[in-house]
C-alpha atoms as a PDB file:
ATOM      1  CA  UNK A   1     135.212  32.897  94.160  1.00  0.00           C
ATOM      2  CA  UNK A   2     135.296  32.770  97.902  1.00  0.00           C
ATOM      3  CA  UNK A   3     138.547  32.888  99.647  1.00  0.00           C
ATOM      4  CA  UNK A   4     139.713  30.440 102.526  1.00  0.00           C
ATOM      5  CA  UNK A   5     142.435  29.422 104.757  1.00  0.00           C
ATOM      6  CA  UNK A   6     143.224  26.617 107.015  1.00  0.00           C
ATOM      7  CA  UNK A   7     144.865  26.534 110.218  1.00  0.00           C
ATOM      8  CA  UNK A   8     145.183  23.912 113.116  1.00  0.00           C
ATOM      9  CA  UNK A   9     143.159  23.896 116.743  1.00  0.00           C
ATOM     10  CA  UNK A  10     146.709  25.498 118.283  1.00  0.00           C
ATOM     11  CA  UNK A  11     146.788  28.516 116.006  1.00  0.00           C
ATOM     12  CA  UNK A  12     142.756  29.408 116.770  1.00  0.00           C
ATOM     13  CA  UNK A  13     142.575  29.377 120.138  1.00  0.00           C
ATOM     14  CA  UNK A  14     140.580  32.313 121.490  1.00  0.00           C
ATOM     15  CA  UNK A  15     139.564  32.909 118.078  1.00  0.00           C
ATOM     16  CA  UNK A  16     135.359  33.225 116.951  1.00  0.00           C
ATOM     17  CA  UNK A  17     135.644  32.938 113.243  1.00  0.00           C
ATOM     18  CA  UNK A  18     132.221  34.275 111.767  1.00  0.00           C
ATOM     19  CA  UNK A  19     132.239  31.032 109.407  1.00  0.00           C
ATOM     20  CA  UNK A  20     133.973  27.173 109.990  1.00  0.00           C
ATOM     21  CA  UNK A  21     134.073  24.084 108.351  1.00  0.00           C
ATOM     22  CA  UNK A  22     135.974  21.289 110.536  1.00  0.00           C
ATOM     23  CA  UNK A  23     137.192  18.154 109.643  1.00  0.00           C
ATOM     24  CA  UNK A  24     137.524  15.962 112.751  1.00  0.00           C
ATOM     25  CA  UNK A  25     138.419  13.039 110.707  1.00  0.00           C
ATOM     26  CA  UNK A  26     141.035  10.746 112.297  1.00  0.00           C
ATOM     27  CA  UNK A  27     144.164  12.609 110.707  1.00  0.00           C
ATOM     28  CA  UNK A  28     146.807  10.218 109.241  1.00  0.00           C
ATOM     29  CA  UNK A  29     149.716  11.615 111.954  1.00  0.00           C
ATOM     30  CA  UNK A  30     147.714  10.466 114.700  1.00  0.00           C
ATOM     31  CA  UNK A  31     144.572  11.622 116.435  1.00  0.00           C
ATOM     32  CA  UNK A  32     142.356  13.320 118.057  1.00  0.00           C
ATOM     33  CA  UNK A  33     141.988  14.233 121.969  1.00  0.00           C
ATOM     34  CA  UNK A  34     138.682  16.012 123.126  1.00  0.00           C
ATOM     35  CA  UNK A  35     140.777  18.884 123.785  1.00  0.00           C
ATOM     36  CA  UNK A  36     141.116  18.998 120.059  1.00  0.00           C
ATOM     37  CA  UNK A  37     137.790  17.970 119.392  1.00  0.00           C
ATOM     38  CA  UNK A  38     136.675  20.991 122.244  1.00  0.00           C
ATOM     39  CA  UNK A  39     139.103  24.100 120.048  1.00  0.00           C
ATOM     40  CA  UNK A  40     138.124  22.816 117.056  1.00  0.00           C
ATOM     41  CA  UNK A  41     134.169  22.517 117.395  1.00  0.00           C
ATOM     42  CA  UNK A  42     133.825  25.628 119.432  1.00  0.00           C
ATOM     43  CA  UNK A  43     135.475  28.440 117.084  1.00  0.00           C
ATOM     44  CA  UNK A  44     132.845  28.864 115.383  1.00  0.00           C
ATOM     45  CA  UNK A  45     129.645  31.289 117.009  1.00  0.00           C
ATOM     46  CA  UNK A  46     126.535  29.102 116.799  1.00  0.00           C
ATOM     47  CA  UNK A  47     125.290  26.180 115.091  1.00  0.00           C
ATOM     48  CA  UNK A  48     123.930  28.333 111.884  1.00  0.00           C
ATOM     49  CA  UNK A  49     127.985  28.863 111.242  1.00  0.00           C
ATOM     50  CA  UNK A  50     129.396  25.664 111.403  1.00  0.00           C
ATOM     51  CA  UNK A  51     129.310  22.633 109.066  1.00  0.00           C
ATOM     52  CA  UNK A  52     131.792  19.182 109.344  1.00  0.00           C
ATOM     53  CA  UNK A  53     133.811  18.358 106.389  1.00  0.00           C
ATOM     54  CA  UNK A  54     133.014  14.799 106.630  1.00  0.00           C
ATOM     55  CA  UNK A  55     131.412  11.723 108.607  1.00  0.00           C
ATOM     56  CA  UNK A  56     133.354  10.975 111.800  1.00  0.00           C
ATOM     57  CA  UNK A  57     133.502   8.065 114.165  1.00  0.00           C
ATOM     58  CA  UNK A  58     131.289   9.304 116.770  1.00  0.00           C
ATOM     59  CA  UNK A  59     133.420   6.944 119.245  1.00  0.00           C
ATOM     60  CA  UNK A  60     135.953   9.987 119.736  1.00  0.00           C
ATOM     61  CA  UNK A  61     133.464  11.249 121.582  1.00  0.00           C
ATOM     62  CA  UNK A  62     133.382   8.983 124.555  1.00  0.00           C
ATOM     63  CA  UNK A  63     137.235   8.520 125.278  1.00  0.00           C
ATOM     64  CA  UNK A  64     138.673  10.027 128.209  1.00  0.00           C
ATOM     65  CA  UNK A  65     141.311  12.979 128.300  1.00  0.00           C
ATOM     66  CA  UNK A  66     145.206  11.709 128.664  1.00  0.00           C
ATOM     67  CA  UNK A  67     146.242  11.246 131.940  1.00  0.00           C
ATOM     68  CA  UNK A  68     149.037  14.235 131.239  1.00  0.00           C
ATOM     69  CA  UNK A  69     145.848  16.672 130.748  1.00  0.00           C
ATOM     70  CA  UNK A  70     144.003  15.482 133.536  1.00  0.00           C
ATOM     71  CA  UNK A  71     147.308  16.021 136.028  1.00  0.00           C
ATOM     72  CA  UNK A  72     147.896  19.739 134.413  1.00  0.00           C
ATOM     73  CA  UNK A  73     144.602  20.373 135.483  1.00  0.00           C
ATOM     74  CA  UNK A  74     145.065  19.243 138.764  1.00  0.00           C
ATOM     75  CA  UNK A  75     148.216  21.418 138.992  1.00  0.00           C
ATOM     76  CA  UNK A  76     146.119  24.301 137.551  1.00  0.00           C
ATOM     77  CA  UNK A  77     143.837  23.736 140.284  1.00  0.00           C
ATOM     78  CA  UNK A  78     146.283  23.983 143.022  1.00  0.00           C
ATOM     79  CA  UNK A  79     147.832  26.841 141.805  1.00  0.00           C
ATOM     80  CA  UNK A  80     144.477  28.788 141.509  1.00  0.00           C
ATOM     81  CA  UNK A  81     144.045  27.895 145.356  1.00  0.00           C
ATOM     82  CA  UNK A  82     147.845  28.959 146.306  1.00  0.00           C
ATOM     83  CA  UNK A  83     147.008  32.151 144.655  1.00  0.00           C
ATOM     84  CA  UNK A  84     143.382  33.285 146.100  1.00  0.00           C
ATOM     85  CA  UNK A  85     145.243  32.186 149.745  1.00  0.00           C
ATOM     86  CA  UNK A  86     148.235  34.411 148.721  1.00  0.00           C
ATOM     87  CA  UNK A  87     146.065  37.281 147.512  1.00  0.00           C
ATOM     88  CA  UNK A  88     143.460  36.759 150.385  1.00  0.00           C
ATOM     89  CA  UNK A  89     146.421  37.210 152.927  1.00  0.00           C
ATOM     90  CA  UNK A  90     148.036  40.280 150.835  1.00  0.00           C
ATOM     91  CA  UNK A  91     144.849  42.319 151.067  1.00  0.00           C
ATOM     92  CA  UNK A  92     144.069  41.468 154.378  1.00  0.00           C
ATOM     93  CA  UNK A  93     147.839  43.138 155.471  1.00  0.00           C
ATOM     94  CA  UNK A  94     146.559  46.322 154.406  1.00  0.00           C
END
């Protein structure tokens, strides 16, 4: 027997399992964002150790992120800017 487990795309972040089979199915709560789609597809560490649990609609792969995504990452990117200035003018006082 081989053991397995199951966990969602939140709980393996920054995890490279050495084995994954994803389902990227439509799930009956809801759906699926590419951000999901991006966790999800990328846990594994190559192509040789990943397989899909089942057919998908290949249409999830052309949507666009949610506006609330795109607008944290445009607060991200501010914030990365305020902080190289802020560090920038910190070492230059010394």
């Amino acid at each position: 027997k081989t053991s397995a487990y199951v966990f969602m795309d939140y709980h393996s972040q920054g995890q490279t399992l050495p084995y994954v089979i994803v389902d990227i199915a439509k799930p009956p709560s809801g759906g699926l964002n590419l951000f999901n789609l991006y966790v999800a597809l990328s846990r594994s560490s190559g192509r040789q150790t990943i397989r899909l649990l089942r057919d998908f609609d290949d249409a999830i792969f052309l949507c666009s992120h949610t506006p609330e995504l795109l607008a944290e990452d445009d607060r991200l990117a501010v914030l990365d800017k305020e902080t190289i200035t802020w560090w920038t003018h910190m070492m230059s006082g010394q």
